[in-house]
C-alpha atoms as a PDB file:
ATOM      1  CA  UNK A   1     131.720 108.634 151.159  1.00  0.00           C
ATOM      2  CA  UNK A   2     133.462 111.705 153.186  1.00  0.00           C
ATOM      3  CA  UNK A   3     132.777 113.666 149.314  1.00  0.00           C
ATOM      4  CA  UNK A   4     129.030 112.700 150.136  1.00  0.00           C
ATOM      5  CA  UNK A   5     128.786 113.849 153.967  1.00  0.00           C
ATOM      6  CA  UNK A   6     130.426 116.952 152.614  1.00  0.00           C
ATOM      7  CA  UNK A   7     127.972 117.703 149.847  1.00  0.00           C
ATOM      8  CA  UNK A   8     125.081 116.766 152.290  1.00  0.00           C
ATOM      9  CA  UNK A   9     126.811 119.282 154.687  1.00  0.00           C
ATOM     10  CA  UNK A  10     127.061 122.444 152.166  1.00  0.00           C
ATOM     11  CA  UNK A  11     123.487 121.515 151.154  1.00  0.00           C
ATOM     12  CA  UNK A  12     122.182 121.409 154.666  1.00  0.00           C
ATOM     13  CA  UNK A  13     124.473 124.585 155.373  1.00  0.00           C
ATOM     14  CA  UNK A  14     122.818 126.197 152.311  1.00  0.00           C
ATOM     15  CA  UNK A  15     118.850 125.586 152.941  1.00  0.00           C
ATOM     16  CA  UNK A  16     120.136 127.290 156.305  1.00  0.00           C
ATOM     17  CA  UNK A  17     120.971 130.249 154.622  1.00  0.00           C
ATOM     18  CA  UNK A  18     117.934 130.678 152.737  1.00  0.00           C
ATOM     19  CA  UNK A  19     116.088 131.892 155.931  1.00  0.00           C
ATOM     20  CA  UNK A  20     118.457 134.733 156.751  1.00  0.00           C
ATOM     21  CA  UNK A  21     118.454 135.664 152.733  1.00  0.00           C
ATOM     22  CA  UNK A  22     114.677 136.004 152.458  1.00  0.00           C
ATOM     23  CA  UNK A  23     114.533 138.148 155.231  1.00  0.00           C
ATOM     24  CA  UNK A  24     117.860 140.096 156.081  1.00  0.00           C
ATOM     25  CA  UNK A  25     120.123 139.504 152.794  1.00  0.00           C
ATOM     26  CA  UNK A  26     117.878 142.477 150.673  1.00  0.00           C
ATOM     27  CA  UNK A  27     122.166 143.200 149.988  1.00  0.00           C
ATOM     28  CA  UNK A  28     122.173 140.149 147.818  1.00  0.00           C
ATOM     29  CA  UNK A  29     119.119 140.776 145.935  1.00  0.00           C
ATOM     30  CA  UNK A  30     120.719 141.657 142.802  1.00  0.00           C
ATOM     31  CA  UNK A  31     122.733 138.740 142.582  1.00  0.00           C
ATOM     32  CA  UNK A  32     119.527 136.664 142.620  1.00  0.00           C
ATOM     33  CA  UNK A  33     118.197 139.136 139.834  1.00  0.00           C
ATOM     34  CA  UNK A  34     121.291 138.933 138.006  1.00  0.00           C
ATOM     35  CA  UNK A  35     121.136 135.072 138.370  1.00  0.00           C
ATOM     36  CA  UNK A  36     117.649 134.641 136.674  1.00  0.00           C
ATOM     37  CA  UNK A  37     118.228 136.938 133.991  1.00  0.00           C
ATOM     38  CA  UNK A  38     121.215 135.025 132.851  1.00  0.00           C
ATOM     39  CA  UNK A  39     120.109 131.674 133.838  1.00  0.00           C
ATOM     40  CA  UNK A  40     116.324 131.905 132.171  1.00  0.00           C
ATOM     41  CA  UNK A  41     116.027 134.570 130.226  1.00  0.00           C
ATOM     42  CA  UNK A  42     119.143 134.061 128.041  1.00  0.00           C
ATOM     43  CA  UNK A  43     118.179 130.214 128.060  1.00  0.00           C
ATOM     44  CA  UNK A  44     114.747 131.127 126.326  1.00  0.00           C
ATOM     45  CA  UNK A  45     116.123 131.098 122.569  1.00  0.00           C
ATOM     46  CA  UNK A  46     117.383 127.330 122.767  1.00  0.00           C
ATOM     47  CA  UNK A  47     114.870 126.388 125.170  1.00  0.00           C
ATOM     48  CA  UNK A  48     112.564 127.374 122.424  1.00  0.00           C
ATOM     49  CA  UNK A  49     114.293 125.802 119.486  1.00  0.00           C
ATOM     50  CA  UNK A  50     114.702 122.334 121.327  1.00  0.00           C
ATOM     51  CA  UNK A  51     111.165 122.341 122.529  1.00  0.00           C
ATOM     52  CA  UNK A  52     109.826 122.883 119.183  1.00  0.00           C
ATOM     53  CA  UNK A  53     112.320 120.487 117.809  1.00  0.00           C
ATOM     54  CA  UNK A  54     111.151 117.670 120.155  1.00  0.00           C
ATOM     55  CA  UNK A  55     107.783 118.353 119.940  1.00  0.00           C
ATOM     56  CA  UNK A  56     108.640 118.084 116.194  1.00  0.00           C
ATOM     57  CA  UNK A  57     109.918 114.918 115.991  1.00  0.00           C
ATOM     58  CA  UNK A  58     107.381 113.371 118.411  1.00  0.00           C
ATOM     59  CA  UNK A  59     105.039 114.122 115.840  1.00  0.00           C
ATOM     60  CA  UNK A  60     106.301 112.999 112.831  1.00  0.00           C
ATOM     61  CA  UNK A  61     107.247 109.984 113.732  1.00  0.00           C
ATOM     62  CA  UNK A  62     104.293 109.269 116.478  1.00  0.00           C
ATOM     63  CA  UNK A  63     101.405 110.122 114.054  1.00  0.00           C
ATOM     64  CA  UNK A  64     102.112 108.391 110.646  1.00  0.00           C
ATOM     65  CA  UNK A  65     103.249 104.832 113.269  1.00  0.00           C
ATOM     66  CA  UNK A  66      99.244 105.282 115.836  1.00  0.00           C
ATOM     67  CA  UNK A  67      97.538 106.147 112.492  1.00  0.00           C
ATOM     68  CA  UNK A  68      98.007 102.952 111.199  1.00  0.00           C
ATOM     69  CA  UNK A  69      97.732 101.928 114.150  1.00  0.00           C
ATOM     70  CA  UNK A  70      94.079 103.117 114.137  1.00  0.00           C
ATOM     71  CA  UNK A  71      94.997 104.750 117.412  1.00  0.00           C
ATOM     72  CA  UNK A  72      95.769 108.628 116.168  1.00  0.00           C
ATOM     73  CA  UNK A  73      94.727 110.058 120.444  1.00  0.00           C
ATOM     74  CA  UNK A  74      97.510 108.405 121.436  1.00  0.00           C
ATOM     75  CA  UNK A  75     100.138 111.120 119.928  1.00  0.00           C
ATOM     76  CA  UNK A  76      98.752 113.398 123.038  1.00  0.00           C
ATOM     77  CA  UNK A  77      99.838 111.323 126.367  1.00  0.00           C
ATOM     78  CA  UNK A  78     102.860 110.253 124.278  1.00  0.00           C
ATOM     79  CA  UNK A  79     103.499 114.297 124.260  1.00  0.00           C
ATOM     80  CA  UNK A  80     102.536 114.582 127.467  1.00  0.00           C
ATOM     81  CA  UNK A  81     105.416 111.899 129.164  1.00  0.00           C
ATOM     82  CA  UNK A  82     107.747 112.820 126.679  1.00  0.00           C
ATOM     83  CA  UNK A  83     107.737 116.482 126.912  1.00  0.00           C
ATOM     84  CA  UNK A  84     106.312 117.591 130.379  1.00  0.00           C
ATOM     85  CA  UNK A  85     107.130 114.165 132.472  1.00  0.00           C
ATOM     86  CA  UNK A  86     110.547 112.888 130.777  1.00  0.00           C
ATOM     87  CA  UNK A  87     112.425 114.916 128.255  1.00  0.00           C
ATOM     88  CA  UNK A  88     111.487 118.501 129.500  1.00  0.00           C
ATOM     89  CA  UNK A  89     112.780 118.556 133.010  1.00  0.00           C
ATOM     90  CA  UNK A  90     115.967 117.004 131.896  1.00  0.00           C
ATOM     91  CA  UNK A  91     117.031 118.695 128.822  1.00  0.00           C
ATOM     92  CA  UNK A  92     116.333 121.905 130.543  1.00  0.00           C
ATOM     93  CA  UNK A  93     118.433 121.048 133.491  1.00  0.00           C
ATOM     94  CA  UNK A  94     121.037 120.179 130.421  1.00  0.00           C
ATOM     95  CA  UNK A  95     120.752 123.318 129.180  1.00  0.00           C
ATOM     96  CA  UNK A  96     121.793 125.275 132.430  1.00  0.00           C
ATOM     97  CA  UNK A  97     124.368 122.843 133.031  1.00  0.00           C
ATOM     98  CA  UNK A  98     126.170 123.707 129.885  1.00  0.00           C
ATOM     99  CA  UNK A  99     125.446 127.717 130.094  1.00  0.00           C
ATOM    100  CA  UNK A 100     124.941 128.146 134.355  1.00  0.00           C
ATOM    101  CA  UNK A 101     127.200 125.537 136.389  1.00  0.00           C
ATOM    102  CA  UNK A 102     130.714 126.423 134.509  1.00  0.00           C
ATOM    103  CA  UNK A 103     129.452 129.940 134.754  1.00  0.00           C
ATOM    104  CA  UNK A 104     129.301 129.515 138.469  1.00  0.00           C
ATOM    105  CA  UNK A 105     131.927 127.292 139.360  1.00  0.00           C
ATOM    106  CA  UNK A 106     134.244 129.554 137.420  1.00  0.00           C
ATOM    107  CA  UNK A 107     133.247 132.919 139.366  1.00  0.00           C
ATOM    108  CA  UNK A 108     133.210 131.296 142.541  1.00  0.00           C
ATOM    109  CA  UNK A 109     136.556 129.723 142.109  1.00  0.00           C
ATOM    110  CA  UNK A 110     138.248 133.116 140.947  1.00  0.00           C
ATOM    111  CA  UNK A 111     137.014 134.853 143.402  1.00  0.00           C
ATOM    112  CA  UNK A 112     138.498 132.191 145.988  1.00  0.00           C
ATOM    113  CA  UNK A 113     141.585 132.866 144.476  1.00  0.00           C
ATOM    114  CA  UNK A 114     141.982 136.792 144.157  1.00  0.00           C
ATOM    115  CA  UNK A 115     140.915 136.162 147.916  1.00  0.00           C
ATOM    116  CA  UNK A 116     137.483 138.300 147.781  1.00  0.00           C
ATOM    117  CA  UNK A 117     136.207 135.640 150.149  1.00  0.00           C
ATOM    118  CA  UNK A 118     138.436 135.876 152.693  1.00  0.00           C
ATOM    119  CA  UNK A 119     137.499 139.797 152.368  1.00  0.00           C
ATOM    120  CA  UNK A 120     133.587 138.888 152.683  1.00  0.00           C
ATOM    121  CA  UNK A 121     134.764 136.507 155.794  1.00  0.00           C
ATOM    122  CA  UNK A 122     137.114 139.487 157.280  1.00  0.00           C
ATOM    123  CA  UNK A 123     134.520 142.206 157.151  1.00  0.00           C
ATOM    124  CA  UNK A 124     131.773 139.728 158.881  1.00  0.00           C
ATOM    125  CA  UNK A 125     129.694 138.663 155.705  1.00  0.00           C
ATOM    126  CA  UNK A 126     129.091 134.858 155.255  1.00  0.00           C
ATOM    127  CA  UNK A 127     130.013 134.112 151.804  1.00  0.00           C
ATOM    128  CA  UNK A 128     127.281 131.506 152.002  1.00  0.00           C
ATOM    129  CA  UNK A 129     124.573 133.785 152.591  1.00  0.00           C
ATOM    130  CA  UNK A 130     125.879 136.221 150.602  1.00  0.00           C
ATOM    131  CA  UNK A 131     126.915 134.647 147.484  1.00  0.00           C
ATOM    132  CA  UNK A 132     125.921 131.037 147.649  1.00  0.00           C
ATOM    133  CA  UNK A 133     122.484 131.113 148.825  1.00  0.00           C
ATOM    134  CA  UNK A 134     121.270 133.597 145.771  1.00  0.00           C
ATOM    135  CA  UNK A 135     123.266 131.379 143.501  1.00  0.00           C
ATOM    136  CA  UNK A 136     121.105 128.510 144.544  1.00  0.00           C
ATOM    137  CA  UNK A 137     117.774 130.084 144.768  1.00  0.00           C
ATOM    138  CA  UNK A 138     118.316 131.628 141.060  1.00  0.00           C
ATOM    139  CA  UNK A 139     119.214 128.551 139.550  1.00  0.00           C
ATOM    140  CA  UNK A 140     116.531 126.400 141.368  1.00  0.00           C
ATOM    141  CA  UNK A 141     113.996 129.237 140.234  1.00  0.00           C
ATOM    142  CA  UNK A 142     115.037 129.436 137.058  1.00  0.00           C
ATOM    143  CA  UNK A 143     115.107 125.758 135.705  1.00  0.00           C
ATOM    144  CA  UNK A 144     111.604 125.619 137.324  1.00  0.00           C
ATOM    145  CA  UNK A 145     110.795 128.517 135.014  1.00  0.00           C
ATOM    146  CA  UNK A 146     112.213 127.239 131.905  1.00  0.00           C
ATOM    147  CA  UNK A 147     111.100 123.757 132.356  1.00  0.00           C
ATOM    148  CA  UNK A 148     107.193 125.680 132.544  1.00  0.00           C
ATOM    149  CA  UNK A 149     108.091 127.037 129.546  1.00  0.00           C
ATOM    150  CA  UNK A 150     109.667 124.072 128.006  1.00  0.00           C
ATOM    151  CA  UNK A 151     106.774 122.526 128.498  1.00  0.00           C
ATOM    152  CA  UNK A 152     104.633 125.161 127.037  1.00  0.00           C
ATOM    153  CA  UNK A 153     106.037 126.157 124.165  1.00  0.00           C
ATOM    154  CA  UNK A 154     107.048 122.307 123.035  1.00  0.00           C
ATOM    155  CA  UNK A 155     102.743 121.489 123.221  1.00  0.00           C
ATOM    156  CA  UNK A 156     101.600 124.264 121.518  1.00  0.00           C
ATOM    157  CA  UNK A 157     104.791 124.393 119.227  1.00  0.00           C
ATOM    158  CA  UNK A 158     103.686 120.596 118.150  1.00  0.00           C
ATOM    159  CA  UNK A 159     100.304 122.162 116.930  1.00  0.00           C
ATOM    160  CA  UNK A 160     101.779 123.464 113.776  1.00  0.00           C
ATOM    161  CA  UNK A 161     103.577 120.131 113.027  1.00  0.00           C
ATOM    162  CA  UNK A 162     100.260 118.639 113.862  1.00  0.00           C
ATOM    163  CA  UNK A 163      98.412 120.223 111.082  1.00  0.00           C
ATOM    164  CA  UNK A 164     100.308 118.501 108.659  1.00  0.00           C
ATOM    165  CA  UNK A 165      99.615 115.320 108.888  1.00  0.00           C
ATOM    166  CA  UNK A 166      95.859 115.541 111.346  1.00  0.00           C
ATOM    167  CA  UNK A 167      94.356 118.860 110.730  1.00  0.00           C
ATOM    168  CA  UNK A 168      92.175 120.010 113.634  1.00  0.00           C
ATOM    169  CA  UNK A 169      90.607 123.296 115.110  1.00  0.00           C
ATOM    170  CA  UNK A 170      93.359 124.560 118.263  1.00  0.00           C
ATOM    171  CA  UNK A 171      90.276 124.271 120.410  1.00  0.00           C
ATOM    172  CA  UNK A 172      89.795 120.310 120.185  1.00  0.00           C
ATOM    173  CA  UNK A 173      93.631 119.908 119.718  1.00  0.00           C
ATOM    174  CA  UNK A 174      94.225 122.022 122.991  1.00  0.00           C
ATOM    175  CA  UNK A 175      91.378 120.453 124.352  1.00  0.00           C
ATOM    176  CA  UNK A 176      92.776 116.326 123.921  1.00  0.00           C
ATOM    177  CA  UNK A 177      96.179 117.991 125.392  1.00  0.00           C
ATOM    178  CA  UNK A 178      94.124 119.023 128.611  1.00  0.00           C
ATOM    179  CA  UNK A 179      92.249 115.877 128.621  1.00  0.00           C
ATOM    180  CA  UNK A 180      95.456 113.915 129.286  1.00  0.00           C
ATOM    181  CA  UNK A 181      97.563 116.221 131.201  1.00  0.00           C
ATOM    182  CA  UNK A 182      97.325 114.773 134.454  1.00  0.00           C
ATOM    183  CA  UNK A 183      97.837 116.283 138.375  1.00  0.00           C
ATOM    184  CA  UNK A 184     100.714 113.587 138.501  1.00  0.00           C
ATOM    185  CA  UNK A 185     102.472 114.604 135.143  1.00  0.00           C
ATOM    186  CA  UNK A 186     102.143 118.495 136.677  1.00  0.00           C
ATOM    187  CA  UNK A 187     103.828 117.313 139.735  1.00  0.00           C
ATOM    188  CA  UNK A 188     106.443 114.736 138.645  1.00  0.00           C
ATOM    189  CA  UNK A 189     107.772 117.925 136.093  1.00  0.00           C
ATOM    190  CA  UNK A 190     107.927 120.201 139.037  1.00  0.00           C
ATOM    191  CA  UNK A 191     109.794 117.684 141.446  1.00  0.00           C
ATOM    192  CA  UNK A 192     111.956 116.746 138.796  1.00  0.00           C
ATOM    193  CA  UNK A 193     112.863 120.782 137.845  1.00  0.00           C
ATOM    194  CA  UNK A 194     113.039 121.869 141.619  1.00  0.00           C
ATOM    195  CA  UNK A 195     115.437 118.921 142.427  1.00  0.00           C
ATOM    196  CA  UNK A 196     117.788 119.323 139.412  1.00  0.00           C
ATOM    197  CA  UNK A 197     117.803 122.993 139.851  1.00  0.00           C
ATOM    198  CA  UNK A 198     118.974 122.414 143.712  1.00  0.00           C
ATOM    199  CA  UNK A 199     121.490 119.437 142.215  1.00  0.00           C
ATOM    200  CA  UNK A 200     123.077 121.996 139.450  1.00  0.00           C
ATOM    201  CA  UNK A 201     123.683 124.957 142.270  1.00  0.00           C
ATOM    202  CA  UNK A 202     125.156 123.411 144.930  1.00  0.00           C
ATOM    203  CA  UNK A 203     127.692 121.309 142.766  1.00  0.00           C
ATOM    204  CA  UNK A 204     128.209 124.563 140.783  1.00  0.00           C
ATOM    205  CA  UNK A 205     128.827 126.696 144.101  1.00  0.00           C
ATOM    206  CA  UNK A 206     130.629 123.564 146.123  1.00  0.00           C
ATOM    207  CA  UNK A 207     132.942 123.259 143.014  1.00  0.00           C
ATOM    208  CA  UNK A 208     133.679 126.576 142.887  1.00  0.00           C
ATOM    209  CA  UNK A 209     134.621 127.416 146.612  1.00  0.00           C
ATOM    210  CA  UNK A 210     136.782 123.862 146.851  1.00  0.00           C
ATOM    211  CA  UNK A 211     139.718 125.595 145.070  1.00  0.00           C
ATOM    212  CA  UNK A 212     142.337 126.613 146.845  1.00  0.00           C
ATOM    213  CA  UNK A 213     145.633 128.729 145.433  1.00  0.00           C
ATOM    214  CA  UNK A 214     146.495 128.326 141.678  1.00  0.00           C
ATOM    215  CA  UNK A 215     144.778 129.483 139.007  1.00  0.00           C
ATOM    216  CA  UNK A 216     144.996 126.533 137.005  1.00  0.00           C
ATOM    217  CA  UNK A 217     142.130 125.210 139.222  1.00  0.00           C
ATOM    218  CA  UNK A 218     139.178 127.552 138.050  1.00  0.00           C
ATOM    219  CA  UNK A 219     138.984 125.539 134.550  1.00  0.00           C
ATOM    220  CA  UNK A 220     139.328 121.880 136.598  1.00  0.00           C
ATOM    221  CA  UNK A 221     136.444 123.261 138.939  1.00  0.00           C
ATOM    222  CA  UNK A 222     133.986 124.253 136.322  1.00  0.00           C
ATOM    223  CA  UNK A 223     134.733 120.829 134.537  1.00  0.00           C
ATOM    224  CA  UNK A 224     133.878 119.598 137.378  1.00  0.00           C
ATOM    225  CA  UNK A 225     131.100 120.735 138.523  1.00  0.00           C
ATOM    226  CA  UNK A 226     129.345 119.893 134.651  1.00  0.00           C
ATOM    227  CA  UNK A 227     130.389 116.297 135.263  1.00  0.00           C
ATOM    228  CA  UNK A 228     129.182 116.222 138.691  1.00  0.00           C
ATOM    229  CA  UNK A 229     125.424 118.098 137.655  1.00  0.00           C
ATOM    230  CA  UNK A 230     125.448 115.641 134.629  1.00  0.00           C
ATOM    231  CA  UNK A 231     125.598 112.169 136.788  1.00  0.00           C
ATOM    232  CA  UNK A 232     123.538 113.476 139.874  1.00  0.00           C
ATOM    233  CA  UNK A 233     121.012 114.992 137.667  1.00  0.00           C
ATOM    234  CA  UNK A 234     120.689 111.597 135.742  1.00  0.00           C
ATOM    235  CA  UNK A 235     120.629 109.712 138.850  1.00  0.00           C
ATOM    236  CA  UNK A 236     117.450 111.819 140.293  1.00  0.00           C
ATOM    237  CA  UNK A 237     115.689 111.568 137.115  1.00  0.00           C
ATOM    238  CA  UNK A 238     116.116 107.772 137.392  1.00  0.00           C
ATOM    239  CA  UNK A 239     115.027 107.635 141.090  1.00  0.00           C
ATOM    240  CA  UNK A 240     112.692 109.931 140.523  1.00  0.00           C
ATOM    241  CA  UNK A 241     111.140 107.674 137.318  1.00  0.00           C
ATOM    242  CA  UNK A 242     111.489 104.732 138.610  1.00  0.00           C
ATOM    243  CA  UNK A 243     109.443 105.946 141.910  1.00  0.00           C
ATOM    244  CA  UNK A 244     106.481 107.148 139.612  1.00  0.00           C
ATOM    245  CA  UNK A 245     106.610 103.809 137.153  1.00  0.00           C
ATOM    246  CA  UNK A 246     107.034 101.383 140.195  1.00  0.00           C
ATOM    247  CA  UNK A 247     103.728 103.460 142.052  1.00  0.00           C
END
């Protein structure tokens, strides 16, 4: 429970942060660049491969099973809540786990221990503001980001595979896509990618900064902060699910 209040704490501490960031911390703006570039950018290549691969597989097993089904329109809302709504947000947020949250919780702890903190802290510079808040806003933005391209390159990705087995024109196949993408499905992804974003950064950062002398801590914080992201990630998603099934 006290591990809770604390992570509620450094959260609340954080969102504080973000004000003075936005408009004072134009010092830190290059950490935030820095942050998206590494966080989305470099993510694009698997982000790619896995959407495709889903939106693959969703495919070739959904249409051969509705065909005979005599129900072939139902491959497109089973895309829909299987790559925008369910799988998207989440395997995204996997992704950054496994390239972003060691990432972070390893520089932060480091630079705990070669005491560049305490020199932030000594000179007047709040190491929150200053190197946790652009942490946080570059992850959040970026697994918002990829999950819009996740998204976007897993539907249109699926058209290919689609041809195969249903040939149509992209118009009408584009066009049945739009037809059952929903306001709620839009907003459900985006909840989902903001929240896990938020989740990944301040475990990452929190992680990272709870180290305190020996160097033998910086691999034990970055495990720990991919365990941590991995459970409270899984946990929203649930919540989050559940809320939208149980509407």
């Amino acid at each position: 429970m006290s591990e809770l209040r604390y992570t509620l704490g450094f959260f609340a501490r954080t969102i504080r942060g973000v004000h003075y960031f936005v408009f004072k911390g134009q010092a830190s703006y290059k950490i935030l660049i820095m942050q998206i570039l590494f966080t989305f950018v470099d993510a694009l290549g698997i982000a790619s491969l896995l959407a495709m691969g889903i939106g693959a597989a969703v495919n070739v097993i959904g249409i051969p099973f509705l065909s005979n089904l005599g129900q072939d329109r139902m491959i497109y809302p089973l895309l829909i809540a299987i790559i925008t709504r369910e799988l998207g947000p989440l395997l995204t947020a996997f992704i950054i786990i496994a390239r972003s949250a060691t990432a972070i919780a390893t520089e932060m702890a480091t630079m705990v221990i070669s005491h560049e903190v305490e020199a932030y802290i000594s000179v007047g510079v709040d190491p929150i503001e200053h190197l946790a808040v652009p942490r946080f806003l570059g992850v959040t933005i970026s697994l918002f980001l990829l999950n819009v391209y996740f998204s976007i390159f897993g539907l249109a990705g699926s058209f290919a595979v689609a041809q195969i087995f249903n040939p149509l024109p992209p118009s009408m196949y584009f066009n049945y896509i739009l037809q059952n993408l929903t306001l709620q499905d839009i907003l459900i992804s985006v909840i989902k990618s903001i929240s896990f974003g938020m989740i990944i950064s301040i475990m990452a950062v929190m992680q990272g900064f709870g180290v305190e002398r020996a160097s033998t801590e910086v691999p034990v914080a970055g495990l720990r902060a991919v365990g941590n992201s991995f459970l409270w990630c899984i946990l929203a998603d649930i919540i989050i699910s559940g809320l939208y099934y149980m509407r």
